[in-house]
N, C-alpha and C. Protein backbone atom coordinates (compact mmCIF):
# COMPACT_ATOMS: atom_id res chain seq x y z
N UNK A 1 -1.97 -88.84 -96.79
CA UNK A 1 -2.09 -90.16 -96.18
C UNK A 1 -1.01 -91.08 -96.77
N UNK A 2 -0.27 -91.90 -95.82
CA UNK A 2 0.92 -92.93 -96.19
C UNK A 2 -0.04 -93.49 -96.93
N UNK A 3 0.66 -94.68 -97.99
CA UNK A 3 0.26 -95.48 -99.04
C UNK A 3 0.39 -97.03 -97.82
N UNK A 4 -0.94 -97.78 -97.82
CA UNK A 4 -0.51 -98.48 -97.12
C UNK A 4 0.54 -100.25 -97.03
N UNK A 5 0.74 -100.66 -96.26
CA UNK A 5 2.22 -101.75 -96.72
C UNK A 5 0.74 -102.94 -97.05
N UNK A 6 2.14 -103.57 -98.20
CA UNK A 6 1.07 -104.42 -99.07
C UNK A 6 2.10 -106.10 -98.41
N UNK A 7 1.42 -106.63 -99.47
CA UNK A 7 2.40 -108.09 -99.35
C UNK A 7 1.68 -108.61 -101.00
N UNK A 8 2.26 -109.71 -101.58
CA UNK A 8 2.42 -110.42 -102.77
C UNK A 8 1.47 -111.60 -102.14
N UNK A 9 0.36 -112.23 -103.29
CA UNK A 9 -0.78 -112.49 -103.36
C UNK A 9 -0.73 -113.35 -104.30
N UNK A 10 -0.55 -114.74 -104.12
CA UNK A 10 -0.44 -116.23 -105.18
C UNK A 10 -1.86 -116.66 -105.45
N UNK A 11 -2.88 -116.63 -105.96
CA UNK A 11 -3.96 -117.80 -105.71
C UNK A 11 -3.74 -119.21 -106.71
N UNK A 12 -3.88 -119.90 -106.71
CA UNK A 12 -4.30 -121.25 -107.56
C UNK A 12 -5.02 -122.02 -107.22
N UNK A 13 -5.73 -122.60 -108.52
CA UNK A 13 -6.44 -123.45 -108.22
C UNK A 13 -5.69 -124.95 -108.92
N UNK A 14 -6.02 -126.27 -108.59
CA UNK A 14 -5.39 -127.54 -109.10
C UNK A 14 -5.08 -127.58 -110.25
N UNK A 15 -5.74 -127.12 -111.44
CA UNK A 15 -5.46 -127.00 -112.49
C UNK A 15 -4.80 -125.56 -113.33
N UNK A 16 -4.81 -124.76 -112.67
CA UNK A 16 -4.08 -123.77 -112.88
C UNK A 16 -3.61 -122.35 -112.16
N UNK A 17 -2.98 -121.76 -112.49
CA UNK A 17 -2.62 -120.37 -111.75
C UNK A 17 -3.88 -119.01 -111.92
N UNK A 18 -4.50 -118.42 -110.93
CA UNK A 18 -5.09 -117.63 -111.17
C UNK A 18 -5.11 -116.20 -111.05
N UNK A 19 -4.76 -115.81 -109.88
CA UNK A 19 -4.18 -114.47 -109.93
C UNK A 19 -3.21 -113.88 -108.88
N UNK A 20 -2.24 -113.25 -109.77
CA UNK A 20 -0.90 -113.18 -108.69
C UNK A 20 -0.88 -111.47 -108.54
N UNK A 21 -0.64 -110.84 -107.53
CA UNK A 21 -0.08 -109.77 -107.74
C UNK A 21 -0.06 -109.19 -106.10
N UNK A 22 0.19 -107.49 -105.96
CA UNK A 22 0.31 -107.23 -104.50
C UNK A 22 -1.44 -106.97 -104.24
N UNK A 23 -1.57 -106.88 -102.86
CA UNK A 23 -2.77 -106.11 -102.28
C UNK A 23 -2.51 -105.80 -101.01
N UNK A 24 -3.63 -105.29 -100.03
CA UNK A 24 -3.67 -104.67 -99.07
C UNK A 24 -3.99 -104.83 -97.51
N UNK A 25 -5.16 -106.14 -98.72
CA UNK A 25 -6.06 -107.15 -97.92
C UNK A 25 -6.65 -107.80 -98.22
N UNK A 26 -6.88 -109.03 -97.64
CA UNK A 26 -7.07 -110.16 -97.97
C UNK A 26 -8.20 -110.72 -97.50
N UNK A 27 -9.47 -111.24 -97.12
CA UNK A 27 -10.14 -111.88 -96.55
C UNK A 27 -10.71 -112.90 -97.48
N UNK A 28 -10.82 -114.13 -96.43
CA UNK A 28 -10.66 -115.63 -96.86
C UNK A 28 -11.79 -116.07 -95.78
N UNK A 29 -12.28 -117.66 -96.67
CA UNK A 29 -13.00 -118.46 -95.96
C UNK A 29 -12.45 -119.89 -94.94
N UNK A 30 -11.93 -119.07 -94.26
CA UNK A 30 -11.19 -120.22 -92.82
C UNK A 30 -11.52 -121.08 -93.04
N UNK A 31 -11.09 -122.77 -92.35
CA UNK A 31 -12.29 -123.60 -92.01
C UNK A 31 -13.10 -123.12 -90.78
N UNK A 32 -12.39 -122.24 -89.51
CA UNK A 32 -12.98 -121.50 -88.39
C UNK A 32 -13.72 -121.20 -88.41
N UNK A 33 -14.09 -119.99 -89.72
CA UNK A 33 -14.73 -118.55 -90.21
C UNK A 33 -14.09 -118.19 -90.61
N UNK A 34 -14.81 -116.73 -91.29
CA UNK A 34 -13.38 -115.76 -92.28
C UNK A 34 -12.47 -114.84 -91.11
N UNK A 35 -11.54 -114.95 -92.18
CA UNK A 35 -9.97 -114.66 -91.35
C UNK A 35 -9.44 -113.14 -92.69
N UNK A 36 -8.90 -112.57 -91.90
CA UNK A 36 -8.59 -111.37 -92.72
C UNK A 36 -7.04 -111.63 -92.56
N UNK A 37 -6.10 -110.57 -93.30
CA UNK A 37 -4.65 -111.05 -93.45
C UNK A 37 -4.70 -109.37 -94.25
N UNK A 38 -3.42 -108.69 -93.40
CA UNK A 38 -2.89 -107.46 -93.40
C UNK A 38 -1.52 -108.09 -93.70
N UNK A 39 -0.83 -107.16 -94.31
CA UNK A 39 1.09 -106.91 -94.03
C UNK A 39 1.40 -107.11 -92.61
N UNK A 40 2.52 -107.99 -92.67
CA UNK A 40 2.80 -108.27 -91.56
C UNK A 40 2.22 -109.16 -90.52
N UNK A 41 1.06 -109.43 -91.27
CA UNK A 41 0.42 -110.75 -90.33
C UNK A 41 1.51 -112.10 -89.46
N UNK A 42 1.32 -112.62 -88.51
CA UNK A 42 1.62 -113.73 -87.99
C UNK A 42 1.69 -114.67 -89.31
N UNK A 43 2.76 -115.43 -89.18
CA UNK A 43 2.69 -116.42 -90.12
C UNK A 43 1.80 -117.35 -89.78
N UNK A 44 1.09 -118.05 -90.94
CA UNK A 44 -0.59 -118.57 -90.41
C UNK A 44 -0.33 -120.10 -91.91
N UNK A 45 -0.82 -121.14 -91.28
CA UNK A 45 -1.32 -121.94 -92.42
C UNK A 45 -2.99 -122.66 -91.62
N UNK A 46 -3.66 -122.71 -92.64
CA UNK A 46 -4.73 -123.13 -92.04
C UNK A 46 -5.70 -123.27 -93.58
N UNK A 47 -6.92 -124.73 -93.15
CA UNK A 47 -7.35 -124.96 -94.35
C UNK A 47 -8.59 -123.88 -94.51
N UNK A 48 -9.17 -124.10 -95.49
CA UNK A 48 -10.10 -123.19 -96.28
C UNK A 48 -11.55 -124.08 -96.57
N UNK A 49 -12.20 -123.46 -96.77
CA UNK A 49 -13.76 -123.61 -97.14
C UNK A 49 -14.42 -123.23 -98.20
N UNK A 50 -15.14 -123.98 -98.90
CA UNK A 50 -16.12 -123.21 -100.04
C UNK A 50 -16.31 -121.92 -99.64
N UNK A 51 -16.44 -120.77 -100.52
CA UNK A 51 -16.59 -119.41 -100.04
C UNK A 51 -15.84 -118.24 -101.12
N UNK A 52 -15.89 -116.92 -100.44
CA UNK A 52 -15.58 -115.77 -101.40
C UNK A 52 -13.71 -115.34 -100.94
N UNK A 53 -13.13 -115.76 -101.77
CA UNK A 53 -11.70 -114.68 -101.15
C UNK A 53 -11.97 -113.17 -101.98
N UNK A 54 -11.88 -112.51 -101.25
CA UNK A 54 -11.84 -110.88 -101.48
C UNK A 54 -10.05 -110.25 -101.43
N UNK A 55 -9.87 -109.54 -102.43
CA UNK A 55 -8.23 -109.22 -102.55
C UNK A 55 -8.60 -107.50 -102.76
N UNK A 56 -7.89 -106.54 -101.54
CA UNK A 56 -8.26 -105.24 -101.98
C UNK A 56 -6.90 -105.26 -102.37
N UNK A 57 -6.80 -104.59 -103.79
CA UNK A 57 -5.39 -104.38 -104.21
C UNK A 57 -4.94 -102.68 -103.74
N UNK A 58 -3.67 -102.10 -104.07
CA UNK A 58 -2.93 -100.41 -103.47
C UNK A 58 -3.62 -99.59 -103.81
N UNK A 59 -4.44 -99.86 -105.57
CA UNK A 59 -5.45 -99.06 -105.85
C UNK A 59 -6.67 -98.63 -105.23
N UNK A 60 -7.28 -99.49 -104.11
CA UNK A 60 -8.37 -99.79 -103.84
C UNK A 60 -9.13 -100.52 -104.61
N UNK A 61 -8.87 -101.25 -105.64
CA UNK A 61 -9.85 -102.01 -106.37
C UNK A 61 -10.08 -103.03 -105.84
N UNK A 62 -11.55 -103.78 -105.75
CA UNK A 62 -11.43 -105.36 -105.26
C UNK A 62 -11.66 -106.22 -106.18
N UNK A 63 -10.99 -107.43 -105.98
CA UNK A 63 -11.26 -108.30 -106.64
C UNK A 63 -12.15 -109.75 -105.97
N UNK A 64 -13.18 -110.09 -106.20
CA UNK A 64 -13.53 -111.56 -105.79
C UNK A 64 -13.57 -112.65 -106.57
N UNK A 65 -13.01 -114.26 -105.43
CA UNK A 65 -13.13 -115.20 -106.51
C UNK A 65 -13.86 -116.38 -105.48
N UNK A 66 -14.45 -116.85 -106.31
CA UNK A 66 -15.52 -117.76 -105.63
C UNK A 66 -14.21 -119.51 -105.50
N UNK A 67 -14.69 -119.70 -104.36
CA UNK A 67 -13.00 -120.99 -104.07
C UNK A 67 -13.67 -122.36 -103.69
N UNK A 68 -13.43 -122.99 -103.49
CA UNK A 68 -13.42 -124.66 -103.18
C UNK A 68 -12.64 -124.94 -101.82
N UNK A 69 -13.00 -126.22 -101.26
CA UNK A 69 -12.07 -126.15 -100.61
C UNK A 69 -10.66 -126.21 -100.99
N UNK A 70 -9.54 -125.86 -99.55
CA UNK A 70 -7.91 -125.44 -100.29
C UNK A 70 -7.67 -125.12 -98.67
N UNK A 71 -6.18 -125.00 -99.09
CA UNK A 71 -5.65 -124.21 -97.70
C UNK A 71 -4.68 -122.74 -97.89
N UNK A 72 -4.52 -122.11 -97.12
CA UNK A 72 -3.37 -120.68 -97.53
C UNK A 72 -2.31 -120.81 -96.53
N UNK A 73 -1.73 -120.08 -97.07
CA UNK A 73 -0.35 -120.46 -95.99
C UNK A 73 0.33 -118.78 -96.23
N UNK A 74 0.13 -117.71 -95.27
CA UNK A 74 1.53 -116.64 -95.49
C UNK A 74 2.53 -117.00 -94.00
N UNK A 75 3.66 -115.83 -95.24
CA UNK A 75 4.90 -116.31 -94.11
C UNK A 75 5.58 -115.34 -94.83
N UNK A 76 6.18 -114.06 -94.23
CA UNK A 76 7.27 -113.16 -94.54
C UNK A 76 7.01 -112.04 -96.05
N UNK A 77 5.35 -112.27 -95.60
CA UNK A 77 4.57 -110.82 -96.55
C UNK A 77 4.42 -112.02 -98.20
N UNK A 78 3.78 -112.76 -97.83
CA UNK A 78 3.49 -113.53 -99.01
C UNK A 78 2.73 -114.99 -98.38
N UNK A 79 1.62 -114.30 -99.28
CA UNK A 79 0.29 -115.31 -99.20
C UNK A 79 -0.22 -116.11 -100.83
N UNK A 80 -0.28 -117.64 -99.99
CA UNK A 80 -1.01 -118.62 -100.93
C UNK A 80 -1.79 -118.97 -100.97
N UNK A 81 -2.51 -118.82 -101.69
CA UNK A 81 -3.89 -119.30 -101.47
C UNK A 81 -4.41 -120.51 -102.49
N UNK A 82 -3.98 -121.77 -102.02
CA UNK A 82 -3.95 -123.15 -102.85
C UNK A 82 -5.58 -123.97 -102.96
N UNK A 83 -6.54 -123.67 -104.22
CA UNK A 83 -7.68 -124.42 -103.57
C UNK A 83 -7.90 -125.57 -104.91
N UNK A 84 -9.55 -126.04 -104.95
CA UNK A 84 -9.32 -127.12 -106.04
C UNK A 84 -9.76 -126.29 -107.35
N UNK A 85 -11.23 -125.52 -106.50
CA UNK A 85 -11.36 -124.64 -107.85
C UNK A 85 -11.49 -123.24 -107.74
N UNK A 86 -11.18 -122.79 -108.42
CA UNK A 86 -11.67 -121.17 -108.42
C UNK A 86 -11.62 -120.27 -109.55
N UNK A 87 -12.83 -119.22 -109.58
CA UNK A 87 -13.42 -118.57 -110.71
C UNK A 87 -13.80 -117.09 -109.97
N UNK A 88 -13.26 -116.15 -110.72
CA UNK A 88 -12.96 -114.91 -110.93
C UNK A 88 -14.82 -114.15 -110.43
N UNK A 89 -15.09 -113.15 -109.75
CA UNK A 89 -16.61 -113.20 -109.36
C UNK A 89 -16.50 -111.67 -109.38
N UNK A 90 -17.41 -111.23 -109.81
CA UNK A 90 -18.08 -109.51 -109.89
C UNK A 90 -18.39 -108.83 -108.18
N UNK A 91 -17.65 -108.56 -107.98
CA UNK A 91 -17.40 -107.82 -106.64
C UNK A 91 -19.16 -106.40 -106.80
N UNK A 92 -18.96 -105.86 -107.64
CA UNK A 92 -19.51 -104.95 -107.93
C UNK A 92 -21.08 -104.86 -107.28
N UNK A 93 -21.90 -106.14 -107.29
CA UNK A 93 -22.93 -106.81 -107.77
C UNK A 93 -23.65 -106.93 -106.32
N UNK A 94 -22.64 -107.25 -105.26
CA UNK A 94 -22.31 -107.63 -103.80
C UNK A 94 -22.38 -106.38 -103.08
N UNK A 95 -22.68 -106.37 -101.82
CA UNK A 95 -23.21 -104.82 -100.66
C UNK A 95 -22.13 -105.27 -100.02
N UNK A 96 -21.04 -104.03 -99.56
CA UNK A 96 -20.30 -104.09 -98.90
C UNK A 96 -20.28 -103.73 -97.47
């Protein structure tokens, strides 16, 4: 099986940087609803909602972080994800 195409993964929150690196996939709390974000997505900015961002990284590992409101913005395989607060959350714990 191909390894699948990733993109580079910014989060912050107002007071500081939280976690940067590649993943696979992304799902976020829209203001819409949740919105997922693959490689190669449409370039997208749109605000955000209290809620869970989920980051599957190349490994398959996930990561969750519990967010505030914020907005994300990708554009050319690189996503931001700018909110006020956010804290690191046990994926594990959660039914997928």
């Amino acid at each position: 099986m191909a390894d699948k195409p990733t993109f580079s993964v910014n989060i912050v929150a107002a007071d500081r940087p939280v976690w940067s690196g590649a993943a696979v996939e992304v799902s976020l709390p829209a203001s819409e609803g949740s919105m997922g974000i693959l490689a190669d997505h449409e370039p997208v900015m749109t605000a955000t909602k209290n809620g869970l961002v989920k980051v599957t990284e190349p490994s398959g590992n996930k990561l969750g972080f519990n967010v505030t409101d914020g907005f994300i913005a990708f554009d050319e395989n690189k996503l931001v994800v700018a909110v006020e607060t956010c804290e690191e959350t046990d994926l594990s714990a959660t039914a997928e």
